[in-house]
C-alpha atoms as a PDB file:
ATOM      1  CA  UNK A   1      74.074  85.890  72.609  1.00  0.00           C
ATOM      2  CA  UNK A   2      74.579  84.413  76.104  1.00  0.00           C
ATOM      3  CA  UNK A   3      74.498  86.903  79.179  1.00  0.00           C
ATOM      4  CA  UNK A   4      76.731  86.287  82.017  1.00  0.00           C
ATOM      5  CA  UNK A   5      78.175  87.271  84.741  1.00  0.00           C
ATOM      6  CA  UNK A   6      82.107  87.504  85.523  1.00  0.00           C
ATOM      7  CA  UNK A   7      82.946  85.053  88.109  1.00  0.00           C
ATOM      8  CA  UNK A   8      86.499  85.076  89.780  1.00  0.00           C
ATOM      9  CA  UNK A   9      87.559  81.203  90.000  1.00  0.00           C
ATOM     10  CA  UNK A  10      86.353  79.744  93.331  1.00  0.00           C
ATOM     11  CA  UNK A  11      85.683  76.763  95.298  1.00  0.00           C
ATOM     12  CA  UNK A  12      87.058  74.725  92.362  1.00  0.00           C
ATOM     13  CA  UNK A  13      90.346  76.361  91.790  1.00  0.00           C
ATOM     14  CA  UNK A  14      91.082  76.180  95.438  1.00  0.00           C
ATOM     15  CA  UNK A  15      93.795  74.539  96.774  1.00  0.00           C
ATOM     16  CA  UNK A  16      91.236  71.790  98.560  1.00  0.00           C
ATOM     17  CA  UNK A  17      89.549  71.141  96.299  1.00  0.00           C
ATOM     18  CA  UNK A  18      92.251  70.143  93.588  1.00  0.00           C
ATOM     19  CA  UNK A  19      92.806  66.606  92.684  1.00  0.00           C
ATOM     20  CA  UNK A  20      96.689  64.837  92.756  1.00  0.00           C
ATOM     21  CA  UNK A  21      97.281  64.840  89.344  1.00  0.00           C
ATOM     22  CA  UNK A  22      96.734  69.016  89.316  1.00  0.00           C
ATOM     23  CA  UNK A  23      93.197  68.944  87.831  1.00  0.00           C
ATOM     24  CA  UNK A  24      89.626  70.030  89.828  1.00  0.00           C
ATOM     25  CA  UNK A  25      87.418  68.094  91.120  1.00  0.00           C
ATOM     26  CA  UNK A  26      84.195  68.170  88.847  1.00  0.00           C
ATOM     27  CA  UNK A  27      81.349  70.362  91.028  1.00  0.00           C
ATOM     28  CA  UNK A  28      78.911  73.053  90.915  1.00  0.00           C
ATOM     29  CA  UNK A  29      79.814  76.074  92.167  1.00  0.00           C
ATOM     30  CA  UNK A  30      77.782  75.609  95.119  1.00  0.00           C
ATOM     31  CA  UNK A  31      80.301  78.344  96.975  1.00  0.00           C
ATOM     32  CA  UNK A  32      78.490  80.771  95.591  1.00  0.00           C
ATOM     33  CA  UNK A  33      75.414  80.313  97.229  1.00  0.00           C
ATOM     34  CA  UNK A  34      76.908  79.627 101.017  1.00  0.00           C
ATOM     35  CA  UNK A  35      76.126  82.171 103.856  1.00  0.00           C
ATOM     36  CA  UNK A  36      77.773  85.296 102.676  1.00  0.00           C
ATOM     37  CA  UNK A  37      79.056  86.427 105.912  1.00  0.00           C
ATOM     38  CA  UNK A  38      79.046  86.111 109.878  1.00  0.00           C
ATOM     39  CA  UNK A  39      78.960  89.479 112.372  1.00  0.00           C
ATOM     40  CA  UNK A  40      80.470  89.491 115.380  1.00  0.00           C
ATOM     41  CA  UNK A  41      81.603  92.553 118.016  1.00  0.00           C
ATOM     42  CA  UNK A  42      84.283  92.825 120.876  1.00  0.00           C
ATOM     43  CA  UNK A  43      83.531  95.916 122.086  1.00  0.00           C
ATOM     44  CA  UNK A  44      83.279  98.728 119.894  1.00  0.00           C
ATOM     45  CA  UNK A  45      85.461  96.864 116.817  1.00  0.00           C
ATOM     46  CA  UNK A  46      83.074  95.092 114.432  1.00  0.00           C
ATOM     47  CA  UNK A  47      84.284  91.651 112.871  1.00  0.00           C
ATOM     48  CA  UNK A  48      82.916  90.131 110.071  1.00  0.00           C
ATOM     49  CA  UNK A  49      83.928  86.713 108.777  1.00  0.00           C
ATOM     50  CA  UNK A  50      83.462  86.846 104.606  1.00  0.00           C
ATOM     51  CA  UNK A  51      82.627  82.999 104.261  1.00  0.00           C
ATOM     52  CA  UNK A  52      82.015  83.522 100.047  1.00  0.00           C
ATOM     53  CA  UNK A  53      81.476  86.572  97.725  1.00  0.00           C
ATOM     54  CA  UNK A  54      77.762  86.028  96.507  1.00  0.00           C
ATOM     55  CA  UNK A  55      74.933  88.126  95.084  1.00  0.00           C
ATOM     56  CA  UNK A  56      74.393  89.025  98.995  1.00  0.00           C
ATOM     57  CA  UNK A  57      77.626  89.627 100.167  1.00  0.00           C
ATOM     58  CA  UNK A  58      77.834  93.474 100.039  1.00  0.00           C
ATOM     59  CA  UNK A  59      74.769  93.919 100.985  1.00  0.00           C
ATOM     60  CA  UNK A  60      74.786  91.719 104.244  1.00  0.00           C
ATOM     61  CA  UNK A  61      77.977  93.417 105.247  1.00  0.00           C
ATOM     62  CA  UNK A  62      76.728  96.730 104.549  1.00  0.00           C
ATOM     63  CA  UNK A  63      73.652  95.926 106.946  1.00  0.00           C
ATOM     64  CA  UNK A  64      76.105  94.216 109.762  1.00  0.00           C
ATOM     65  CA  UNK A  65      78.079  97.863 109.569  1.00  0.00           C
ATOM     66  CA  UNK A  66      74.780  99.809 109.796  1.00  0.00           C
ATOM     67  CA  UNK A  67      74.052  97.479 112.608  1.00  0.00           C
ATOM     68  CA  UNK A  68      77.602  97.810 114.459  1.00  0.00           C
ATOM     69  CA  UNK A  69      77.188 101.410 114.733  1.00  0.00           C
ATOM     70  CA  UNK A  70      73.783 101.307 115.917  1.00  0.00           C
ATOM     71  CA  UNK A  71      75.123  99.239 118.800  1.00  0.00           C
ATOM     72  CA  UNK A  72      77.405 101.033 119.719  1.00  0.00           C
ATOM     73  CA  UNK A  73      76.078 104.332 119.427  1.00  0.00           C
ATOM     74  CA  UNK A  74      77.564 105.729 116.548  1.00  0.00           C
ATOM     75  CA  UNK A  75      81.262 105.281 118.248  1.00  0.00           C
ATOM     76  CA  UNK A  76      82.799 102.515 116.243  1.00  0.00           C
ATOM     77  CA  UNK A  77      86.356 102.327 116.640  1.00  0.00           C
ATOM     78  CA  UNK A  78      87.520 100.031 114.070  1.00  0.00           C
ATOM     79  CA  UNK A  79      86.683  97.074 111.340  1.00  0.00           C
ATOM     80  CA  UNK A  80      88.331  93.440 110.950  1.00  0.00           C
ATOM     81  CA  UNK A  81      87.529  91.568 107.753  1.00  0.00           C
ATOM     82  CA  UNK A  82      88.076  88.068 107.626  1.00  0.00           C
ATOM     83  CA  UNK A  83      88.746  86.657 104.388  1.00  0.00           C
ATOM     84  CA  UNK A  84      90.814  83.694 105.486  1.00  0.00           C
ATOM     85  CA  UNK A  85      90.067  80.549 103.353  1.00  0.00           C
ATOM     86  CA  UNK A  86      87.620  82.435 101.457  1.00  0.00           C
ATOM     87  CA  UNK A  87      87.672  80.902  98.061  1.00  0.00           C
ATOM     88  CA  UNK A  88      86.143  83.574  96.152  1.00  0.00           C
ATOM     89  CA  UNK A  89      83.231  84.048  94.028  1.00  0.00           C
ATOM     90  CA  UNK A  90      81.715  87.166  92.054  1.00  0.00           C
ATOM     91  CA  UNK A  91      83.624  89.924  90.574  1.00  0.00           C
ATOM     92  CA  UNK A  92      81.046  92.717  91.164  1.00  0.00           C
ATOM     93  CA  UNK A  93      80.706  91.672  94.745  1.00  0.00           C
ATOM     94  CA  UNK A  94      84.379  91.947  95.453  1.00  0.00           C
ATOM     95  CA  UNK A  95      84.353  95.369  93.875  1.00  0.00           C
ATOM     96  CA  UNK A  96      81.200  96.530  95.560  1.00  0.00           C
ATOM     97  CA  UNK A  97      82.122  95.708  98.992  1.00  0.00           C
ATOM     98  CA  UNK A  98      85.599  97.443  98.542  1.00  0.00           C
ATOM     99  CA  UNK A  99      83.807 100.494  97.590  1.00  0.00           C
ATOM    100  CA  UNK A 100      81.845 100.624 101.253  1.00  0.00           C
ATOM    101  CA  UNK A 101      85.301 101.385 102.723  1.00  0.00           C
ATOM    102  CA  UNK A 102      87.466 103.294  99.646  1.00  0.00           C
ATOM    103  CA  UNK A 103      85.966 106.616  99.232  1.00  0.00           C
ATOM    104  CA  UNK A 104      87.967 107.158  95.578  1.00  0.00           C
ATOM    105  CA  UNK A 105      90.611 105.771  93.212  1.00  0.00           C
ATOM    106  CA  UNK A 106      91.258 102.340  91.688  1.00  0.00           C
ATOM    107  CA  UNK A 107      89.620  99.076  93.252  1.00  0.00           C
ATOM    108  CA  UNK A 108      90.856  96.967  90.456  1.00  0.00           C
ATOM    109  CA  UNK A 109      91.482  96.564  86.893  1.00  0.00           C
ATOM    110  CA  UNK A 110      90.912  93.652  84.321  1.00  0.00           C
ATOM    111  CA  UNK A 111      93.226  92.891  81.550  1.00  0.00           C
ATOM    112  CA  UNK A 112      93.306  90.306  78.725  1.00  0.00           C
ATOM    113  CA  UNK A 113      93.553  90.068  74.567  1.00  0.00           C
ATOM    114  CA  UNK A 114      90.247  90.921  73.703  1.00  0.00           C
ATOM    115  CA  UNK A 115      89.298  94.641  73.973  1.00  0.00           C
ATOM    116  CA  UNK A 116      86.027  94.009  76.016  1.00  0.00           C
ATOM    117  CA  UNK A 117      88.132  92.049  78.647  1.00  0.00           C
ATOM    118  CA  UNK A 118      90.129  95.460  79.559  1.00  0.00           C
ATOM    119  CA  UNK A 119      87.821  97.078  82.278  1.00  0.00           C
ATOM    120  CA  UNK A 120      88.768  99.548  85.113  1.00  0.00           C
ATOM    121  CA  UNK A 121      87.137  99.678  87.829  1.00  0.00           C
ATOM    122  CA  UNK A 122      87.031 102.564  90.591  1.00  0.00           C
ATOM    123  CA  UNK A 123      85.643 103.695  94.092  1.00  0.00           C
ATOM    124  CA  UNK A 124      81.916 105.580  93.445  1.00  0.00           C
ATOM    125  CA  UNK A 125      82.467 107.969  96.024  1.00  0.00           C
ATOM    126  CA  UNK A 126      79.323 106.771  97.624  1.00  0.00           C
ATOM    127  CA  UNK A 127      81.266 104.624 100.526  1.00  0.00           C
ATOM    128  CA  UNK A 128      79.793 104.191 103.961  1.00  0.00           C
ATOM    129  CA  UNK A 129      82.778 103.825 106.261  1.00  0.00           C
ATOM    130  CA  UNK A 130      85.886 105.625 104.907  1.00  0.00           C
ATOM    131  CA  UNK A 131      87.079 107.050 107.775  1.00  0.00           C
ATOM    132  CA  UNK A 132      86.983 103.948 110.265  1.00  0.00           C
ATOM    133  CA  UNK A 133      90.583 102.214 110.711  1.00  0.00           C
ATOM    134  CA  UNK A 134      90.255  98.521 108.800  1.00  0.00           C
ATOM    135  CA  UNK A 135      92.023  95.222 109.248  1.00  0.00           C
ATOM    136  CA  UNK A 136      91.870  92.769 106.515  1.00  0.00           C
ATOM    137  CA  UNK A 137      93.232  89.256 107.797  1.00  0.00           C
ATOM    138  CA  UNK A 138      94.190  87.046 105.105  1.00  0.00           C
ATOM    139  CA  UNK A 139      96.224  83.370 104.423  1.00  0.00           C
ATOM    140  CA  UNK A 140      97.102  81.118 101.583  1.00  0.00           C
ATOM    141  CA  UNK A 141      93.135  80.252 101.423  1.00  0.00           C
ATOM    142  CA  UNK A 142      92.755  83.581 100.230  1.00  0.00           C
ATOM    143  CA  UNK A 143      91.572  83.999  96.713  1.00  0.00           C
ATOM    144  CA  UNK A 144      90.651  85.632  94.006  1.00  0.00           C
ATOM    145  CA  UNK A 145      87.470  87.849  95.171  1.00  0.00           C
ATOM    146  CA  UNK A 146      89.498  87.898  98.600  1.00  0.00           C
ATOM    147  CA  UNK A 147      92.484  89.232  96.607  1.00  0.00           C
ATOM    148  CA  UNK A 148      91.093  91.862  95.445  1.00  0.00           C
ATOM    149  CA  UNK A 149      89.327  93.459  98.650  1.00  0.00           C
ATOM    150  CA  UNK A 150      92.733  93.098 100.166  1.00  0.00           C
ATOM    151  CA  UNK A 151      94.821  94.553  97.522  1.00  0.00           C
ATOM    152  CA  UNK A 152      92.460  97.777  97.110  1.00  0.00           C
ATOM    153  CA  UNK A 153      92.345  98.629 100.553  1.00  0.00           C
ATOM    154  CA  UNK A 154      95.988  97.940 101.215  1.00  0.00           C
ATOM    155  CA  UNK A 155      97.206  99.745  98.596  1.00  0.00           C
ATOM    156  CA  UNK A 156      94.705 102.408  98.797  1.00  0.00           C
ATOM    157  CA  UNK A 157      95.776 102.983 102.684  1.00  0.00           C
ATOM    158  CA  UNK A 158      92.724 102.131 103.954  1.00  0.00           C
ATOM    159  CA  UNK A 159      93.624  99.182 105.840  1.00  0.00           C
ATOM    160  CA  UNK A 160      96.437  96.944 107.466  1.00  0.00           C
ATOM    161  CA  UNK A 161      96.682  93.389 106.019  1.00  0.00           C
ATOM    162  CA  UNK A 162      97.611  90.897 108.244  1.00  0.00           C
ATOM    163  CA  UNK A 163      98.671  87.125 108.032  1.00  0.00           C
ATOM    164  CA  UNK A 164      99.872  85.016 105.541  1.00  0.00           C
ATOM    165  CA  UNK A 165     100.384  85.622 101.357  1.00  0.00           C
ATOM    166  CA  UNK A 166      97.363  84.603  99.893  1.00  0.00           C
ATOM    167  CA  UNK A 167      96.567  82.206  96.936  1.00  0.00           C
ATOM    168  CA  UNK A 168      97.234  83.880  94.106  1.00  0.00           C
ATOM    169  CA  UNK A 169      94.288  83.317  92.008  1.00  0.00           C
ATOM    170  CA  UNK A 170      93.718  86.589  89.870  1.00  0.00           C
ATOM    171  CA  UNK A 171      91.679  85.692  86.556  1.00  0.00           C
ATOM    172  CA  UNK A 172      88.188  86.341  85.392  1.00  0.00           C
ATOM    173  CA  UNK A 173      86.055  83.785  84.308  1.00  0.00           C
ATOM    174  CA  UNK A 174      83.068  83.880  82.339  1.00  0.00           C
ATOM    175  CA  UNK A 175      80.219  81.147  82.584  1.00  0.00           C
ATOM    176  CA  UNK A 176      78.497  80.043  79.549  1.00  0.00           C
ATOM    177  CA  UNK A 177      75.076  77.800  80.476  1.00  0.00           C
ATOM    178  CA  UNK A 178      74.820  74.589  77.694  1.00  0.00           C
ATOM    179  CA  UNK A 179      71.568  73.231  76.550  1.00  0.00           C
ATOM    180  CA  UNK A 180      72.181  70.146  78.413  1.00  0.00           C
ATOM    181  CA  UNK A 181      72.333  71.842  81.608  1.00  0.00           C
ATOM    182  CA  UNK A 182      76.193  71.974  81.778  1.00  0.00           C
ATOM    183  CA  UNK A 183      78.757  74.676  82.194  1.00  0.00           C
ATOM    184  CA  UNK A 184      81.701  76.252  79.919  1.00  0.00           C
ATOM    185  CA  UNK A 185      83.931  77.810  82.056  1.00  0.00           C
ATOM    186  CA  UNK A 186      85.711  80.334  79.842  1.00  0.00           C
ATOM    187  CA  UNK A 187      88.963  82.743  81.657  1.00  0.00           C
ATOM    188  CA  UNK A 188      89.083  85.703  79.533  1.00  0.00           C
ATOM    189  CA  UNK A 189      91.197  88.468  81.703  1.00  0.00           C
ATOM    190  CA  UNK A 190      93.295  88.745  84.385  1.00  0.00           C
ATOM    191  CA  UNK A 191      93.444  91.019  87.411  1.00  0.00           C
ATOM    192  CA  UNK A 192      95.761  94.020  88.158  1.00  0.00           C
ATOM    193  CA  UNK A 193      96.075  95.423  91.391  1.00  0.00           C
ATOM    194  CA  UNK A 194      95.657  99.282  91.943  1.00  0.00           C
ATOM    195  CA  UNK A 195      99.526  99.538  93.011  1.00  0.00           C
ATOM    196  CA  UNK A 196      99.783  97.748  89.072  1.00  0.00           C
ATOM    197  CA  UNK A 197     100.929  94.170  89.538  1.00  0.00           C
ATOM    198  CA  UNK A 198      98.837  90.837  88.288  1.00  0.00           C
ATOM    199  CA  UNK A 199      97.548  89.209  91.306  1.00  0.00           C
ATOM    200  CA  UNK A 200      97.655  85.803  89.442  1.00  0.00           C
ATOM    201  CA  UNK A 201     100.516  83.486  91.150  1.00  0.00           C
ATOM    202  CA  UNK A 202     101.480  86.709  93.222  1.00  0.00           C
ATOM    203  CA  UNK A 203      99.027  86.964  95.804  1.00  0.00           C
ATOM    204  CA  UNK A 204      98.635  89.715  98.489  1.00  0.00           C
ATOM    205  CA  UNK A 205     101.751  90.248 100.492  1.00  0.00           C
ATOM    206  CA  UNK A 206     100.348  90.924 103.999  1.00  0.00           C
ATOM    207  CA  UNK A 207     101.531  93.994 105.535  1.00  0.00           C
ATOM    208  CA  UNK A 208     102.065  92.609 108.702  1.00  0.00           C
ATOM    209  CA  UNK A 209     103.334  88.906 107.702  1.00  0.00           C
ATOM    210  CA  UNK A 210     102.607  86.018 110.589  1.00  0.00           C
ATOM    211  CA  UNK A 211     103.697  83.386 108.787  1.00  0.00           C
ATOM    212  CA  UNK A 212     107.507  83.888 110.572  1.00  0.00           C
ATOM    213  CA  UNK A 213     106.408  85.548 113.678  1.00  0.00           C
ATOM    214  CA  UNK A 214     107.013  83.768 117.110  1.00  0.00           C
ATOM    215  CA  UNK A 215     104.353  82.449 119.249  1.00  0.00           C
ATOM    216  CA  UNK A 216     105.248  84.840 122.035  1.00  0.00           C
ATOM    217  CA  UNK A 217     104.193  88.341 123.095  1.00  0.00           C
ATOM    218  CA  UNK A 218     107.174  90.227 122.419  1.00  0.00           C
ATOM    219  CA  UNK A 219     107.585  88.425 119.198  1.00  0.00           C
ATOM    220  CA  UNK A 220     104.031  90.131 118.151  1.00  0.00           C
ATOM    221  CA  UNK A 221     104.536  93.200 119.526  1.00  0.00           C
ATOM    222  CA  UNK A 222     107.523  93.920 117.553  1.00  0.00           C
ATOM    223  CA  UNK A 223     105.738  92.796 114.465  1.00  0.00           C
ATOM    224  CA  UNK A 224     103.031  95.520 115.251  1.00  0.00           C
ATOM    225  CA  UNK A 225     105.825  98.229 115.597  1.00  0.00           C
ATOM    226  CA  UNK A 226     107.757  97.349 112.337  1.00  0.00           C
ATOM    227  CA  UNK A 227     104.055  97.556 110.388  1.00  0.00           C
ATOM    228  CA  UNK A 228     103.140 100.672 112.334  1.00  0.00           C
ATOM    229  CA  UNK A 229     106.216 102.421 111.162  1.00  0.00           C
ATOM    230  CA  UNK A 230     105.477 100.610 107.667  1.00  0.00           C
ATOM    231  CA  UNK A 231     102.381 102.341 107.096  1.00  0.00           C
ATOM    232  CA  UNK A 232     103.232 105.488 108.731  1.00  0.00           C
ATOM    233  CA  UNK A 233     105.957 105.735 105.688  1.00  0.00           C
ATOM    234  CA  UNK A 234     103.758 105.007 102.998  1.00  0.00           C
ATOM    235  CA  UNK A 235      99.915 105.367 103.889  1.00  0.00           C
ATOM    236  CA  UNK A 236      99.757 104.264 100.055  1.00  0.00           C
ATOM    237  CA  UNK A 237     101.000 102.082  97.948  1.00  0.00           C
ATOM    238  CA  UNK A 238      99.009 103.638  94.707  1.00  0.00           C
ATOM    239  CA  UNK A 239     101.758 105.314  92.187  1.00  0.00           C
ATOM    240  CA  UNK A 240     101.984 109.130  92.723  1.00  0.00           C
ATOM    241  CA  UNK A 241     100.845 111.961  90.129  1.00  0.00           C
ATOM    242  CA  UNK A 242     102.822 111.077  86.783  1.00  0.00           C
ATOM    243  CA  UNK A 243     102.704 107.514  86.304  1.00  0.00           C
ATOM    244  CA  UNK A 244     101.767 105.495  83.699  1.00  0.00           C
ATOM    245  CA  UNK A 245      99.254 103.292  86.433  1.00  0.00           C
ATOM    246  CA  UNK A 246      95.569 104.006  84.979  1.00  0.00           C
ATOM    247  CA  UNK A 247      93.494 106.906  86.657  1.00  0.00           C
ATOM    248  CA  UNK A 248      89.661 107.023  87.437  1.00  0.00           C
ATOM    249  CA  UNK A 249      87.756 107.582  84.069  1.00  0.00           C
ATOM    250  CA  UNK A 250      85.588 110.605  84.611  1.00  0.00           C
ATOM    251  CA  UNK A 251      82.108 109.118  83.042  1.00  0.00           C
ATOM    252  CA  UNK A 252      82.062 106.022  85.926  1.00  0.00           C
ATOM    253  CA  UNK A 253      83.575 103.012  87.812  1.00  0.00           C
ATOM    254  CA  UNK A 254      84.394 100.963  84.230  1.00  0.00           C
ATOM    255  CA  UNK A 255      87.999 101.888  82.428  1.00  0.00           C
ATOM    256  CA  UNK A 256      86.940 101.758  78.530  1.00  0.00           C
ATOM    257  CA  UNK A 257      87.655  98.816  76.342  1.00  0.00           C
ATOM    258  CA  UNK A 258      91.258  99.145  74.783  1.00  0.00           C
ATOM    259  CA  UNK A 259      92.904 101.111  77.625  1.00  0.00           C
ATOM    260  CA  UNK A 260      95.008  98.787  79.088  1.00  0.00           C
ATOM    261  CA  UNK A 261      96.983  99.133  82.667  1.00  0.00           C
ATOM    262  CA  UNK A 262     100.737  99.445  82.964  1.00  0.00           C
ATOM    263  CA  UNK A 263     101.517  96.836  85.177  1.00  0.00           C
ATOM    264  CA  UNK A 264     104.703  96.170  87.248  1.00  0.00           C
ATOM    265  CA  UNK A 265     107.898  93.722  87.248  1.00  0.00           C
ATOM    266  CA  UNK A 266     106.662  90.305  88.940  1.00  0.00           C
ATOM    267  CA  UNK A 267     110.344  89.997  90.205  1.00  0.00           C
ATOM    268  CA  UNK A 268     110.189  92.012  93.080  1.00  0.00           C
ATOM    269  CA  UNK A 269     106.351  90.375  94.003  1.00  0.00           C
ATOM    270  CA  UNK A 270     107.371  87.089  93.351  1.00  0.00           C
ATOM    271  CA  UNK A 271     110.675  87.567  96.190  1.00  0.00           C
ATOM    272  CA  UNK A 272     108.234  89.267  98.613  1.00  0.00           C
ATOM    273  CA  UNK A 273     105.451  86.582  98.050  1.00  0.00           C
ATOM    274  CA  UNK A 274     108.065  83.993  99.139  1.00  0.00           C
ATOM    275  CA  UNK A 275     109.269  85.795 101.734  1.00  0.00           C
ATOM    276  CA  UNK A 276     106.002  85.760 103.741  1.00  0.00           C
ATOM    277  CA  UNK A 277     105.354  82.141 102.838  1.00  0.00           C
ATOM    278  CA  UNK A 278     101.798  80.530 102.317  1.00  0.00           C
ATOM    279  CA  UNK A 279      99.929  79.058 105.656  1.00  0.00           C
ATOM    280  CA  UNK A 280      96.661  77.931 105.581  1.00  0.00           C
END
């Protein structure tokens, strides 16, 4: 029996790196050993560029947060996370780095035909910034691993998206190594956002959408005000006490094989996703 790990579909699913006729370009999946992330402060708001989700990428951002604070004396004021054009990369990272900010509920959920493939997967309650006001900036680069992060936090309230819809790239593959040193790529699930709609073809609707927004001040600034009346209405987009949308199992972050998600009409998500068109 092979082990592997999940990996959402990266640098050669994205839309760069796809040949005329619809097909990828053959490659390694060299994304997944880039520079996991950049830190950068302007004043006391931390930004932090997520270049690639890798084995490092929680963990570097996780440092860059302990480092903000020290900097500014404990008074950190707010987040941005950059995941523009970030193609992806492991499913365990993207989970794992949503968890520093969600302190519980749903990050994510997997579904597909086998049993195995139907995993849920929830907040540990062991975040590190839960309380500091996030910004997740996203664009039509903006997949898969990216996806996720943004859908969890937006729907969980924890953070205003802003920018463009993104990709729309929400399967789970699963790498098999071959005795001659090459690759079967093998997509065995899909993913289901905590607010219970496939991110596959769908995206992340920003919550604050600049695709149409003029290039002038008062342009933005009545963006702002329509979003900050948006998320003063609903702080979250999760589904309220009686719904059929899957609930944290009580023995860990992993929904049980067989238990399967009720997920939503793509109608509505499909008219938003076009409505807040793709810009890269």
């Amino acid at each position: 029996m092979v082990r592997t790990t999940p990996v959402l579909p990266g640098a050669a699913d994205h839309p760069g790196n796809r040949s005329e006729d619809g097909g990828t370009r053959p490659r390694r999946r060299q994304a997944l050993r880039r520079r996991a992330a950049s830190a950068a402060r302007d004043g006391d708001i931390a930004v932090f560029h997520i270049l690639s989700f890798n084995q490092s990428t929680t963990q570097r951002l996780a440092e860059g947060l302990a480092e903000a604070r020290r900097q500014t004396g404990g008074r950190l004021a707010g987040i941005v996370l950059d995941l523009r054009s970030n193609p992806g990369g492991l499913l365990d990272q993207a989970v794992s780095l949503a968890d520093l900010f969600i302190h519980n509920g749903p990050i994510v959920s997997t579904v597909g035909r086998h049993p195995a493939s139907q995993q849920y997967f929830a907040a540990s309650g062991r975040s590190v910034a839960a309380q500091i006001p996030v910004v997740v900036l996203i664009n039509g680069g903006s997949a898969s691993s990216s996806e996720i992060v943004a859908a969890a936090l937006q729907d969980a309230g924890r953070a205003v998206v802003i920018g463009s819809s993104s990709y729309g790239k929400g399967t789970v593959q699963t790498v098999l190594r071959l005795p001659n040193q090459g690759e079967l790529i093998v997509t065995w699930a899909r993913l289901v956002a905590p607010s219970g709609y496939l991110l596959q073809r769908h995206g992340v609707v920003p919550t604050l959408c600049t695709a149409d927004l003029g290039d002038d001040l008062q342009a933005l600034e009545s963006g702002l005000r329509a979003t900050v009346l948006a998320v003063s209405a609903s702080p979250s987009r999760l589904p309220q006490t009686g719904s059929r949308s899957p609930r944290s199992p009580r023995t860990g972050p992993r929904r049980r094989p067989g238990s399967r998600p009720a997920i939503r009409s793509s109608r509505s998500m499909a008219s938003r996703h076009r409505d807040c068109r793709r810009a890269m």
